[in-house]
PDB file of N, CA and C in Angstrom:
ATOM      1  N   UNK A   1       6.549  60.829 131.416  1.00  0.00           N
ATOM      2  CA  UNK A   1       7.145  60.954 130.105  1.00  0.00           C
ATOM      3  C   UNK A   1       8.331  61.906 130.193  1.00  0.00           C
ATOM      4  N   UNK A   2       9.443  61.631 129.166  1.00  0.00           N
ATOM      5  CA  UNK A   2      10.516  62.636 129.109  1.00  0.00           C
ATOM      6  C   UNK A   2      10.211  63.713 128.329  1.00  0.00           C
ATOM      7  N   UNK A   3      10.935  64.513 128.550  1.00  0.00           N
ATOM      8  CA  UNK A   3      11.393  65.828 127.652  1.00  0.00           C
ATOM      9  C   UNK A   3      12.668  66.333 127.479  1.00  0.00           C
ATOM     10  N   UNK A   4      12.805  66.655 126.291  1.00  0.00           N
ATOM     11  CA  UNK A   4      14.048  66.648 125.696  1.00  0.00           C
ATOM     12  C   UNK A   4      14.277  68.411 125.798  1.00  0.00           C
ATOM     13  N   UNK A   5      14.939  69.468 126.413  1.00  0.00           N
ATOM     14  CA  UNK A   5      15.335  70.504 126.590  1.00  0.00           C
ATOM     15  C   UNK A   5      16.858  71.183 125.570  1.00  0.00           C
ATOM     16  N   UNK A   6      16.173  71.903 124.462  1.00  0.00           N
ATOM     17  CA  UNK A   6      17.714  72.356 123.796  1.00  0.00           C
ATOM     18  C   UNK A   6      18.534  73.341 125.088  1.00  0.00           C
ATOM     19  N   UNK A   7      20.065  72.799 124.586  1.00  0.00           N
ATOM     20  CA  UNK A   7      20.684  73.963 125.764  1.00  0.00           C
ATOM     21  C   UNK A   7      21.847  74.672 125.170  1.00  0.00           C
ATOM     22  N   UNK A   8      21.085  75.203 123.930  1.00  0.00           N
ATOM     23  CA  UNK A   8      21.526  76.482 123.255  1.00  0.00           C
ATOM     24  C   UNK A   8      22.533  75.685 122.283  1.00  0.00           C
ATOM     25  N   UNK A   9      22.052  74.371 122.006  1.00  0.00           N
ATOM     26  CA  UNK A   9      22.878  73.750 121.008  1.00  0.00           C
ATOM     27  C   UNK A   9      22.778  74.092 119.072  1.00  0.00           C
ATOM     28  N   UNK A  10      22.277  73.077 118.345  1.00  0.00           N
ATOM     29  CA  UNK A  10      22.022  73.492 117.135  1.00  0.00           C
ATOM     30  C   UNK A  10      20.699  72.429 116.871  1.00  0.00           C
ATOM     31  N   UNK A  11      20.166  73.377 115.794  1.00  0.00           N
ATOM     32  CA  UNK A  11      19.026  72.102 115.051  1.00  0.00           C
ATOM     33  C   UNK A  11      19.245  72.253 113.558  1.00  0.00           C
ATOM     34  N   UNK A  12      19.713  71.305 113.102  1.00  0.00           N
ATOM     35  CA  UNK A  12      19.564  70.942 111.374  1.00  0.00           C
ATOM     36  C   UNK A  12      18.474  70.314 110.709  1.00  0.00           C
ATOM     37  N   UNK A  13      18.261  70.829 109.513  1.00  0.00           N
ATOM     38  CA  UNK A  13      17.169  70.109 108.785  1.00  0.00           C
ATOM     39  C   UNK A  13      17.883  69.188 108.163  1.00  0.00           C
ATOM     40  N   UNK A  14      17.635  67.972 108.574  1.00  0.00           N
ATOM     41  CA  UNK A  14      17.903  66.748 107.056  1.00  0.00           C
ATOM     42  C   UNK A  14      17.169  66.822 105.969  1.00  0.00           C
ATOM     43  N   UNK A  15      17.608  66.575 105.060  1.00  0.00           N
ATOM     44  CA  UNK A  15      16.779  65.988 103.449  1.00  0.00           C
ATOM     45  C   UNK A  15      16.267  65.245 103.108  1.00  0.00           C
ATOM     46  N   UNK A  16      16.914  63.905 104.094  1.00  0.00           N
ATOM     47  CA  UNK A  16      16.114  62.509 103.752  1.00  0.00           C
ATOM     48  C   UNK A  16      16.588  62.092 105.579  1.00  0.00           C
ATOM     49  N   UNK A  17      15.675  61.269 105.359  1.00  0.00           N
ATOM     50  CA  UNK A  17      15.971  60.134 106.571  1.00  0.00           C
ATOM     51  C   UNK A  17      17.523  59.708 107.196  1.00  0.00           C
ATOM     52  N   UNK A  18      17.902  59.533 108.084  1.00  0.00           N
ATOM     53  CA  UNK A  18      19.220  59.524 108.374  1.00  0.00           C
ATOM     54  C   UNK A  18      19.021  57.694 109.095  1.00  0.00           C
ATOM     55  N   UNK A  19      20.068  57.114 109.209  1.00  0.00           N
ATOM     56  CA  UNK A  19      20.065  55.980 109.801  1.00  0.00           C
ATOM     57  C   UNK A  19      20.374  56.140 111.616  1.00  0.00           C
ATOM     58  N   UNK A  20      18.848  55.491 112.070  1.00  0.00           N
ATOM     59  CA  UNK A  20      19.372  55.601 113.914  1.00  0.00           C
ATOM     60  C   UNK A  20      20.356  54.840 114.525  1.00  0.00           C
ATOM     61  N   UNK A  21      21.519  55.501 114.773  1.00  0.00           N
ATOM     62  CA  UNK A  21      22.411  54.527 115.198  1.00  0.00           C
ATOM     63  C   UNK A  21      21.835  53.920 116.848  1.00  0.00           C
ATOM     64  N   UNK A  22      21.478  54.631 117.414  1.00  0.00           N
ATOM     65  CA  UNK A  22      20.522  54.299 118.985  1.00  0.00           C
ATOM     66  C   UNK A  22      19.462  54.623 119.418  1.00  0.00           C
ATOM     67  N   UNK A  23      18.423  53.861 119.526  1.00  0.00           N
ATOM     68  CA  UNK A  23      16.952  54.734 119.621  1.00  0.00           C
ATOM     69  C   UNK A  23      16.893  55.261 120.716  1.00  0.00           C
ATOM     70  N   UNK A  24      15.836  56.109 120.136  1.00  0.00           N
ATOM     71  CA  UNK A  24      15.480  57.503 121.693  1.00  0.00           C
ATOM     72  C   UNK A  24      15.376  56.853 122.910  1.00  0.00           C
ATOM     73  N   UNK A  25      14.945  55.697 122.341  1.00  0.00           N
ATOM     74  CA  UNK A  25      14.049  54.784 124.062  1.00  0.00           C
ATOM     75  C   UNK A  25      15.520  54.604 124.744  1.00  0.00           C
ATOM     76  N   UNK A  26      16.498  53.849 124.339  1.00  0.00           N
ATOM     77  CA  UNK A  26      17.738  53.690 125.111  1.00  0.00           C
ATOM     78  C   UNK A  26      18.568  54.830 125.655  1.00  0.00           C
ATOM     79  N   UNK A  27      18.768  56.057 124.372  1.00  0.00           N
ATOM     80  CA  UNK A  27      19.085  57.126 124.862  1.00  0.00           C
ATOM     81  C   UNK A  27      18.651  57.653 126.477  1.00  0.00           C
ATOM     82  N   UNK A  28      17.333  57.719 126.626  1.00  0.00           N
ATOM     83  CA  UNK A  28      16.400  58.108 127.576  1.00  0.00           C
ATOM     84  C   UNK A  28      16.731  57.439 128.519  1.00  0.00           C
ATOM     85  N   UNK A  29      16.327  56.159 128.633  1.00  0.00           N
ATOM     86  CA  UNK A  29      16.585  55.070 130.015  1.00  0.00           C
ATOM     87  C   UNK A  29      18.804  55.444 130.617  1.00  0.00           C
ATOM     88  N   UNK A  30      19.394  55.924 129.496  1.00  0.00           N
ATOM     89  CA  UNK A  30      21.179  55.891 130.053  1.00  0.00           C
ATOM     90  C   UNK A  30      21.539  57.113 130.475  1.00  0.00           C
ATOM     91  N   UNK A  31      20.732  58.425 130.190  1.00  0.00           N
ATOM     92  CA  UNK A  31      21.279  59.519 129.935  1.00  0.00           C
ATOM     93  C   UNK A  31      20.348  60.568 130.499  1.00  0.00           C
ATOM     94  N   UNK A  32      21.118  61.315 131.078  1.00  0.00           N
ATOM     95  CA  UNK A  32      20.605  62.879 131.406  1.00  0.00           C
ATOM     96  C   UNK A  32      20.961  63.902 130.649  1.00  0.00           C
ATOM     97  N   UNK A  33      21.401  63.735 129.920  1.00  0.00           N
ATOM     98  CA  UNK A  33      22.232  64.253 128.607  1.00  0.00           C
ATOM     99  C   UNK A  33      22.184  63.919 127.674  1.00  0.00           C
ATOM    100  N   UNK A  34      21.996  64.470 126.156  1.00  0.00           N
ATOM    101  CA  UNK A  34      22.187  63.525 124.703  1.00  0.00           C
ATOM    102  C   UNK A  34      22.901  64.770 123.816  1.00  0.00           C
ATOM    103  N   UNK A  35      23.897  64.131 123.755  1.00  0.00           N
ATOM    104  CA  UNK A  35      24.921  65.293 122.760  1.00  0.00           C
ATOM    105  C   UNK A  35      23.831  65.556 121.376  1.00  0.00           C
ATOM    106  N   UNK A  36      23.662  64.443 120.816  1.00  0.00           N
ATOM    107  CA  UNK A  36      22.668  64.554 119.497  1.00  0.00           C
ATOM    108  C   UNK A  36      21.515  63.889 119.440  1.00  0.00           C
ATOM    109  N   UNK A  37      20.305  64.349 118.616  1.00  0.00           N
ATOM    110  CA  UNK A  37      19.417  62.938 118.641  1.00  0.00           C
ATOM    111  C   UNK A  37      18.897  63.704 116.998  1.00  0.00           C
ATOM    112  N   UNK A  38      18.534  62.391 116.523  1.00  0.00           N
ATOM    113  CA  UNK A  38      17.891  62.599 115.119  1.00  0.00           C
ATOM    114  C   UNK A  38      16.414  61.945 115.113  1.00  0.00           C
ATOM    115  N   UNK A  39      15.473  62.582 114.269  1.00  0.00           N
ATOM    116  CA  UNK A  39      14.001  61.885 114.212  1.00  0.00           C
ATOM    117  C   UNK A  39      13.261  62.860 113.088  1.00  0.00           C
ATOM    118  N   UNK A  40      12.047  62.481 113.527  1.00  0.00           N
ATOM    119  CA  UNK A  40      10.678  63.111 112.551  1.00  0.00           C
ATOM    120  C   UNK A  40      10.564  63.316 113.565  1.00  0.00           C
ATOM    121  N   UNK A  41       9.941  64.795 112.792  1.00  0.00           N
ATOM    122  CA  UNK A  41       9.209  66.235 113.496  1.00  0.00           C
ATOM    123  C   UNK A  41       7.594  65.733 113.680  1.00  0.00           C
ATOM    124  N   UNK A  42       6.982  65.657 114.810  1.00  0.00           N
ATOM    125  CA  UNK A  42       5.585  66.115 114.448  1.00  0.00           C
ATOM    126  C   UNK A  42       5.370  66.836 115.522  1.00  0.00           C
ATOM    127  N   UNK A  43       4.649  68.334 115.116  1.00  0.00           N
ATOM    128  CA  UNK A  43       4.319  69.555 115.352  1.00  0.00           C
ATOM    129  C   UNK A  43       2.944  69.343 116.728  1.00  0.00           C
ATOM    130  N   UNK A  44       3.155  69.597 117.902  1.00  0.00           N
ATOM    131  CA  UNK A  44       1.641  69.695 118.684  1.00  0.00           C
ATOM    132  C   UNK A  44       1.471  70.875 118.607  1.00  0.00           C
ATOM    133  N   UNK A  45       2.242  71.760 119.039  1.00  0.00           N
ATOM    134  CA  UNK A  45       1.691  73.210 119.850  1.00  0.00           C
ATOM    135  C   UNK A  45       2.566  73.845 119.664  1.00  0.00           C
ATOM    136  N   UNK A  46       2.127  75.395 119.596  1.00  0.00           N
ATOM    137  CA  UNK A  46       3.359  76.457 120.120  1.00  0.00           C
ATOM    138  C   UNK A  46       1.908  77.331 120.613  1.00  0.00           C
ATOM    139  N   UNK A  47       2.157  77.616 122.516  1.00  0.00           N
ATOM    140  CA  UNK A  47       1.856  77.948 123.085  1.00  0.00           C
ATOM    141  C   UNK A  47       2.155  79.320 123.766  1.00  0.00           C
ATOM    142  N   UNK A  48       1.005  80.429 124.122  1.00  0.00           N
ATOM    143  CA  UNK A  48       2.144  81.509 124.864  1.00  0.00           C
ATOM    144  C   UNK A  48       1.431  81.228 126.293  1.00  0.00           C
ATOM    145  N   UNK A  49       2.349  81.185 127.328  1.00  0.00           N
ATOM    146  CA  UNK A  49       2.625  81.379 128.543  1.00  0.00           C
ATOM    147  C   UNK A  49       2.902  81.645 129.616  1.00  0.00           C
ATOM    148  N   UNK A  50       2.495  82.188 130.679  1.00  0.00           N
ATOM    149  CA  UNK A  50       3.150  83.440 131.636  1.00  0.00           C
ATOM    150  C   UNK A  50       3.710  82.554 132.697  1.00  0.00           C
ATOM    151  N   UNK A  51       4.848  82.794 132.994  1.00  0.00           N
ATOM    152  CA  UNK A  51       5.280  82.027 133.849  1.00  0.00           C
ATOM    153  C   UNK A  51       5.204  82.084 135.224  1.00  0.00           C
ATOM    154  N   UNK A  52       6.014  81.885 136.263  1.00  0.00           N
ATOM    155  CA  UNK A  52       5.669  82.262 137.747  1.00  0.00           C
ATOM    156  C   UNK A  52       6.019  83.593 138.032  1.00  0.00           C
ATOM    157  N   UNK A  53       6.942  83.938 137.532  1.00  0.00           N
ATOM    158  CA  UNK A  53       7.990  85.366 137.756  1.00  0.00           C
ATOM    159  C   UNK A  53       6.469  86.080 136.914  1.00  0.00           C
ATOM    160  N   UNK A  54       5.301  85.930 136.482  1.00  0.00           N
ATOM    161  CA  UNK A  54       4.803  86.696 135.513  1.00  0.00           C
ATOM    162  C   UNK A  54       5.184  87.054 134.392  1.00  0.00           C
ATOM    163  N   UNK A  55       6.522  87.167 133.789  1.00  0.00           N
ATOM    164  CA  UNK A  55       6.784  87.103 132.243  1.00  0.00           C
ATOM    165  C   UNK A  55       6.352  85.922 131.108  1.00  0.00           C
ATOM    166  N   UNK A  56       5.850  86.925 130.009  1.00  0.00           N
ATOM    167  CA  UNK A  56       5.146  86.264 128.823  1.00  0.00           C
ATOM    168  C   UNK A  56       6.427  85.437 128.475  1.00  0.00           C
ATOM    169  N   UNK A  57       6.186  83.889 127.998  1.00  0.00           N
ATOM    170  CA  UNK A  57       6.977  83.100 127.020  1.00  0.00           C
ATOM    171  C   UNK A  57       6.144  82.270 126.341  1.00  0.00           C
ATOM    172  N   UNK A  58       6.947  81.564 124.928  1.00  0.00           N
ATOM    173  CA  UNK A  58       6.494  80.616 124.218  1.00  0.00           C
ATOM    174  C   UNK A  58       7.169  79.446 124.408  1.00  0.00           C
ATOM    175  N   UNK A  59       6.009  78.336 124.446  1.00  0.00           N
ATOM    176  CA  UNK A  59       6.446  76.705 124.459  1.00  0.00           C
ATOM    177  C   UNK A  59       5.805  76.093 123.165  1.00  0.00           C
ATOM    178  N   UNK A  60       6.962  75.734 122.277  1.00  0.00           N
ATOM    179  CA  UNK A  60       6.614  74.769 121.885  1.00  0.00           C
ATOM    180  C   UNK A  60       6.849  73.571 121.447  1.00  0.00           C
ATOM    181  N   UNK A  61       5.955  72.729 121.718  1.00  0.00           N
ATOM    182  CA  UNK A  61       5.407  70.828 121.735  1.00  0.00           C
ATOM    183  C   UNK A  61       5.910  70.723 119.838  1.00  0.00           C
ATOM    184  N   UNK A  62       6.718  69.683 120.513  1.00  0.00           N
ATOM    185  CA  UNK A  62       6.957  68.693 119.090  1.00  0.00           C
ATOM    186  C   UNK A  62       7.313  67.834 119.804  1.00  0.00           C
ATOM    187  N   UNK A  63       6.769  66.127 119.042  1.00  0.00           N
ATOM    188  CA  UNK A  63       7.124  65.242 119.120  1.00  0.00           C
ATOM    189  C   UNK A  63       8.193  64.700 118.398  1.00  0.00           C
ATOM    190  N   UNK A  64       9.305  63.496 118.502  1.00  0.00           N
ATOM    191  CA  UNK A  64      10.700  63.337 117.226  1.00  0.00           C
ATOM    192  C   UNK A  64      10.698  61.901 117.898  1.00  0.00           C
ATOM    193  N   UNK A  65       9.940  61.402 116.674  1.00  0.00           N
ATOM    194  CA  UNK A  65      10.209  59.922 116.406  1.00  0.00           C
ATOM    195  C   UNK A  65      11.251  59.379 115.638  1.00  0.00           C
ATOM    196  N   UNK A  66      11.585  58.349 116.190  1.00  0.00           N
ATOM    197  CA  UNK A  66      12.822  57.431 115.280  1.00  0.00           C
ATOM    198  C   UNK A  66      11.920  56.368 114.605  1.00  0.00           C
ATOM    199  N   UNK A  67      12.851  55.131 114.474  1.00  0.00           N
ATOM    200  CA  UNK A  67      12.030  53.474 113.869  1.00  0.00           C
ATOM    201  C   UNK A  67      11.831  53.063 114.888  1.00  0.00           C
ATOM    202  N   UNK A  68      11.565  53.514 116.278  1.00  0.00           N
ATOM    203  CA  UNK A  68      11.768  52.553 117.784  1.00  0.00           C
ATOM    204  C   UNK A  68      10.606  53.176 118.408  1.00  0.00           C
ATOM    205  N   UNK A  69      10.608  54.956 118.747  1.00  0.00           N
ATOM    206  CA  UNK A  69      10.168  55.004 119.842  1.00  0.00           C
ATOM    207  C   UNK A  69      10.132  56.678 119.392  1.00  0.00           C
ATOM    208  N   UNK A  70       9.367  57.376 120.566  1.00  0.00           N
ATOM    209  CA  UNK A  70       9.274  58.653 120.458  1.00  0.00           C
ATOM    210  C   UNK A  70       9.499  59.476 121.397  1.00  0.00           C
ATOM    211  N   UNK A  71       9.970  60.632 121.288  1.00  0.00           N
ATOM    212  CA  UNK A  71      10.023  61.496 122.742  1.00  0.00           C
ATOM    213  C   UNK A  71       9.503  62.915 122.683  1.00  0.00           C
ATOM    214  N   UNK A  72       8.484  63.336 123.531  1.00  0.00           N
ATOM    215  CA  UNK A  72       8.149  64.804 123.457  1.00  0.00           C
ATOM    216  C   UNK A  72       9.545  65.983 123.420  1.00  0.00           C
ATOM    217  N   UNK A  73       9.306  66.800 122.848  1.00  0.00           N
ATOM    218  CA  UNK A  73      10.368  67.979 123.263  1.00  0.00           C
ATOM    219  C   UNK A  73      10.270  69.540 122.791  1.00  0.00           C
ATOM    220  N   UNK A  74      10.809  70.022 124.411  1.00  0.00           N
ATOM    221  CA  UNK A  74       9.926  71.139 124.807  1.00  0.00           C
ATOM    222  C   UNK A  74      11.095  72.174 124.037  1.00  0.00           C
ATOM    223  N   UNK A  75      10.380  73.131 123.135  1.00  0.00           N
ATOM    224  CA  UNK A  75      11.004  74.461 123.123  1.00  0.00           C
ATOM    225  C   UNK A  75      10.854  75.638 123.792  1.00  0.00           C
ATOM    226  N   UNK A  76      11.821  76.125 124.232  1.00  0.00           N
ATOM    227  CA  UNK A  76      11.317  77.612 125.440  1.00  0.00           C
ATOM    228  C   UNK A  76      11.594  78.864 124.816  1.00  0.00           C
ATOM    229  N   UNK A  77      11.137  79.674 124.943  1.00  0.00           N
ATOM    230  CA  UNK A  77      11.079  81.053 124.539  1.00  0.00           C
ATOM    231  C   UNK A  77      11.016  81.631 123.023  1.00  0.00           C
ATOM    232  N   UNK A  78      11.881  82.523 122.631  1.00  0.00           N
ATOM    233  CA  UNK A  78      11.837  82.851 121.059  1.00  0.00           C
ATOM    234  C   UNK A  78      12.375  81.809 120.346  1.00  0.00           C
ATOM    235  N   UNK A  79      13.125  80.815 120.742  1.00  0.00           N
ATOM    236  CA  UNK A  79      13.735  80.193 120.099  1.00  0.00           C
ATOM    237  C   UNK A  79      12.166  79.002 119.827  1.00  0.00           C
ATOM    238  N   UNK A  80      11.224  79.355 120.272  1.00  0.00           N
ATOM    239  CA  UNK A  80      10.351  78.071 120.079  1.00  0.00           C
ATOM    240  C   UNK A  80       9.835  78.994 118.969  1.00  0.00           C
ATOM    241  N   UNK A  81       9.445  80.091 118.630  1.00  0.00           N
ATOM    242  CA  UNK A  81       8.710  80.750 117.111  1.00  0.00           C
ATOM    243  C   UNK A  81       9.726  80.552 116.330  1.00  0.00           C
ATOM    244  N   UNK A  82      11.359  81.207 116.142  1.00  0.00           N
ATOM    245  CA  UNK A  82      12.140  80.990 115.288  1.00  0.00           C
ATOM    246  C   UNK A  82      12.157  79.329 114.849  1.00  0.00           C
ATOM    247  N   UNK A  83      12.328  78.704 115.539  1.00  0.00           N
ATOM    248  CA  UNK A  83      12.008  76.757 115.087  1.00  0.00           C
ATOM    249  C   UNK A  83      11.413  76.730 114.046  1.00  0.00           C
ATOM    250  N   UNK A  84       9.765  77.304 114.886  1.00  0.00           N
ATOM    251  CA  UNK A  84       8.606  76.596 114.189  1.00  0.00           C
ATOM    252  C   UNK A  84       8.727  77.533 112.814  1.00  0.00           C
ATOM    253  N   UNK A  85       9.496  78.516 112.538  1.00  0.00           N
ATOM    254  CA  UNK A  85       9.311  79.005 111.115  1.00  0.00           C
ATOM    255  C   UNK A  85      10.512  77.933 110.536  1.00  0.00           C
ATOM    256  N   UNK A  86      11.108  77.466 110.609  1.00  0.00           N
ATOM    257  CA  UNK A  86      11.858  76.405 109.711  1.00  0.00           C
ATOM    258  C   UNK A  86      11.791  74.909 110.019  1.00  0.00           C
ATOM    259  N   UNK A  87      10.878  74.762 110.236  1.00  0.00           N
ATOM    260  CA  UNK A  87      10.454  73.089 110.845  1.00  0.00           C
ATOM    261  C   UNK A  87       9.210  73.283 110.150  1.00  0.00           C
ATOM    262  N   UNK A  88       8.962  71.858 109.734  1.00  0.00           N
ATOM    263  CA  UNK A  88       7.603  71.427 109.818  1.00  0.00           C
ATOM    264  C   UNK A  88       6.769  69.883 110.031  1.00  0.00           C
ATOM    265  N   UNK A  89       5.928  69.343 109.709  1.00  0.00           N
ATOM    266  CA  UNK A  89       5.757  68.239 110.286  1.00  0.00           C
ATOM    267  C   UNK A  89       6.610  67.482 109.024  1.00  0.00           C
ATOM    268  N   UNK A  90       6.950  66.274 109.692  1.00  0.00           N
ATOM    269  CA  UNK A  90       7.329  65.508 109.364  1.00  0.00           C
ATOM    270  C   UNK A  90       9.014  65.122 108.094  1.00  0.00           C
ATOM    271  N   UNK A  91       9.423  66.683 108.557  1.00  0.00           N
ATOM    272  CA  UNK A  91      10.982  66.716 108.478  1.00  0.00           C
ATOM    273  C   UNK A  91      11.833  66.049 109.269  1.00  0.00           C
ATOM    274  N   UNK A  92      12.658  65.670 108.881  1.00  0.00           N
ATOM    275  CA  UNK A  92      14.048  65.201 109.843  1.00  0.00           C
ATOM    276  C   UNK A  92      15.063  65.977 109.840  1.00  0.00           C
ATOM    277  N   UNK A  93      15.139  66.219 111.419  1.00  0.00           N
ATOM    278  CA  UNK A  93      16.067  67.047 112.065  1.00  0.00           C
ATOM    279  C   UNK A  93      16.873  65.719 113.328  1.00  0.00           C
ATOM    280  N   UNK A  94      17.780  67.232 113.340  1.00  0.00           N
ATOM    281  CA  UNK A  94      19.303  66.256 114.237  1.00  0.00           C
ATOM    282  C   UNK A  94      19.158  67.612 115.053  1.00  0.00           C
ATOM    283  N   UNK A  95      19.079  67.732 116.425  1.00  0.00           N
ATOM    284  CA  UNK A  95      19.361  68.651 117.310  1.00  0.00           C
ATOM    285  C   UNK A  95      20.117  67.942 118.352  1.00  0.00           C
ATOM    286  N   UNK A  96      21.316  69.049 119.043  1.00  0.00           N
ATOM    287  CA  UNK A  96      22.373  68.747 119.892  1.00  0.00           C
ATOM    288  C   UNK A  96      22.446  69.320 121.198  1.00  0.00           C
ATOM    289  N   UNK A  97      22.520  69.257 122.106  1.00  0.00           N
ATOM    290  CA  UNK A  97      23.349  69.071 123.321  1.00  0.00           C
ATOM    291  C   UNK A  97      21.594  69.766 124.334  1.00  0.00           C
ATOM    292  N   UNK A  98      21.214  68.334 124.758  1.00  0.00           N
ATOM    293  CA  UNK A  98      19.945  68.568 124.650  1.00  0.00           C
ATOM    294  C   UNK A  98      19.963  67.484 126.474  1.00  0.00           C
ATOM    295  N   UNK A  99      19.121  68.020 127.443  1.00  0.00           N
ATOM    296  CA  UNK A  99      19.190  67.453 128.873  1.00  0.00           C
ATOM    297  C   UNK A  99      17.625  66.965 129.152  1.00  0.00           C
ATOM    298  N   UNK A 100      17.832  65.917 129.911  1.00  0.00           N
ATOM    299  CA  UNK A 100      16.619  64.817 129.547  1.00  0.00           C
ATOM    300  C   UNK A 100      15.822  65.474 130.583  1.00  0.00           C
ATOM    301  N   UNK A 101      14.593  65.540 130.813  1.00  0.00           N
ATOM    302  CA  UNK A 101      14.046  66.026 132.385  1.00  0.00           C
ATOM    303  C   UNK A 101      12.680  65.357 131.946  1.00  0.00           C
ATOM    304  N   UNK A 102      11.977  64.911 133.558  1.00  0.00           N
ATOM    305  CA  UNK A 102      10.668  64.815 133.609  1.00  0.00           C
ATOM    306  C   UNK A 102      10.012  66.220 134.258  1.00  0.00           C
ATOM    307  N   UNK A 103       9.008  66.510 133.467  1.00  0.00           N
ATOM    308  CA  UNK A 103       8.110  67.295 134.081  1.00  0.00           C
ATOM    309  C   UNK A 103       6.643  67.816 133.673  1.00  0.00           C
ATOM    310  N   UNK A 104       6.521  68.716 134.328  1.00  0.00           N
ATOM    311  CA  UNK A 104       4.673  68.902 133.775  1.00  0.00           C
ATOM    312  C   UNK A 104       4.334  69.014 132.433  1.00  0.00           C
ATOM    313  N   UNK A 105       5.091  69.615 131.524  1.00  0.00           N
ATOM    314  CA  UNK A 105       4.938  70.223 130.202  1.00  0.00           C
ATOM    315  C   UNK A 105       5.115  68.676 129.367  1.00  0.00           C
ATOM    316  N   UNK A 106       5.751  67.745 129.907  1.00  0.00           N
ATOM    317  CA  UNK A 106       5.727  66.530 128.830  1.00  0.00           C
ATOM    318  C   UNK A 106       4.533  65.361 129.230  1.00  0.00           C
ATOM    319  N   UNK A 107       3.387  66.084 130.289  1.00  0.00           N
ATOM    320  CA  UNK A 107       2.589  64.788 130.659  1.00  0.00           C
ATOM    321  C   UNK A 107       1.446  64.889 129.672  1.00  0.00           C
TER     322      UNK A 107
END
């Protein structure tokens, strides 16, 4: 499975539903990169974690579905508590400049 990584871009709350101009699934299969992606929020986890270096961090799991398809995506550090205080399930958000990766945290 993918994961979607912010790289210090922006996240907006929408108000209503936005129209998908390209679903996640195609995004994913063309790109190692996605300048923007828009979806519904649903909330798994915000996790704390010690990493290899031994420093404490937070991850947290949200899923962001479109009308097509869905993709996990990982938040890292403070920026994963600051999120989760202005997110919640099933808002629509548009977050930007975001790098595709497989790895352990999205299986």
């Amino acid at each position: 499975m993918y994961s979607l990584e912010n790289l210090g871009g922006d996240l907006q709350i929408a108000t209503k539903k936005a129209e998908s101009v390209i679903p996640i699934a195609t995004l994913l299969e063309k790109y190692s990169f996605i300048q923007k992606i828009k979806g519904e929020v649903q909330i798994e986890a915000l996790k704390e974690l010690t990493t290899k270096k031994g420093e404490q961090t937070f991850l947290l799991a949200l899923v962001l579905n479109d009308d097509f398809d869905s993709v996990k995506l990982n938040i890292w550090g403070m920026d994963a508590v600051e999120i989760l205080g202005i997110i919640e399930d099933g808002c629509f958000i548009m977050i930007s400049n975001l790098s595709v990766k497989i790895n352990t945290y999205t299986q």
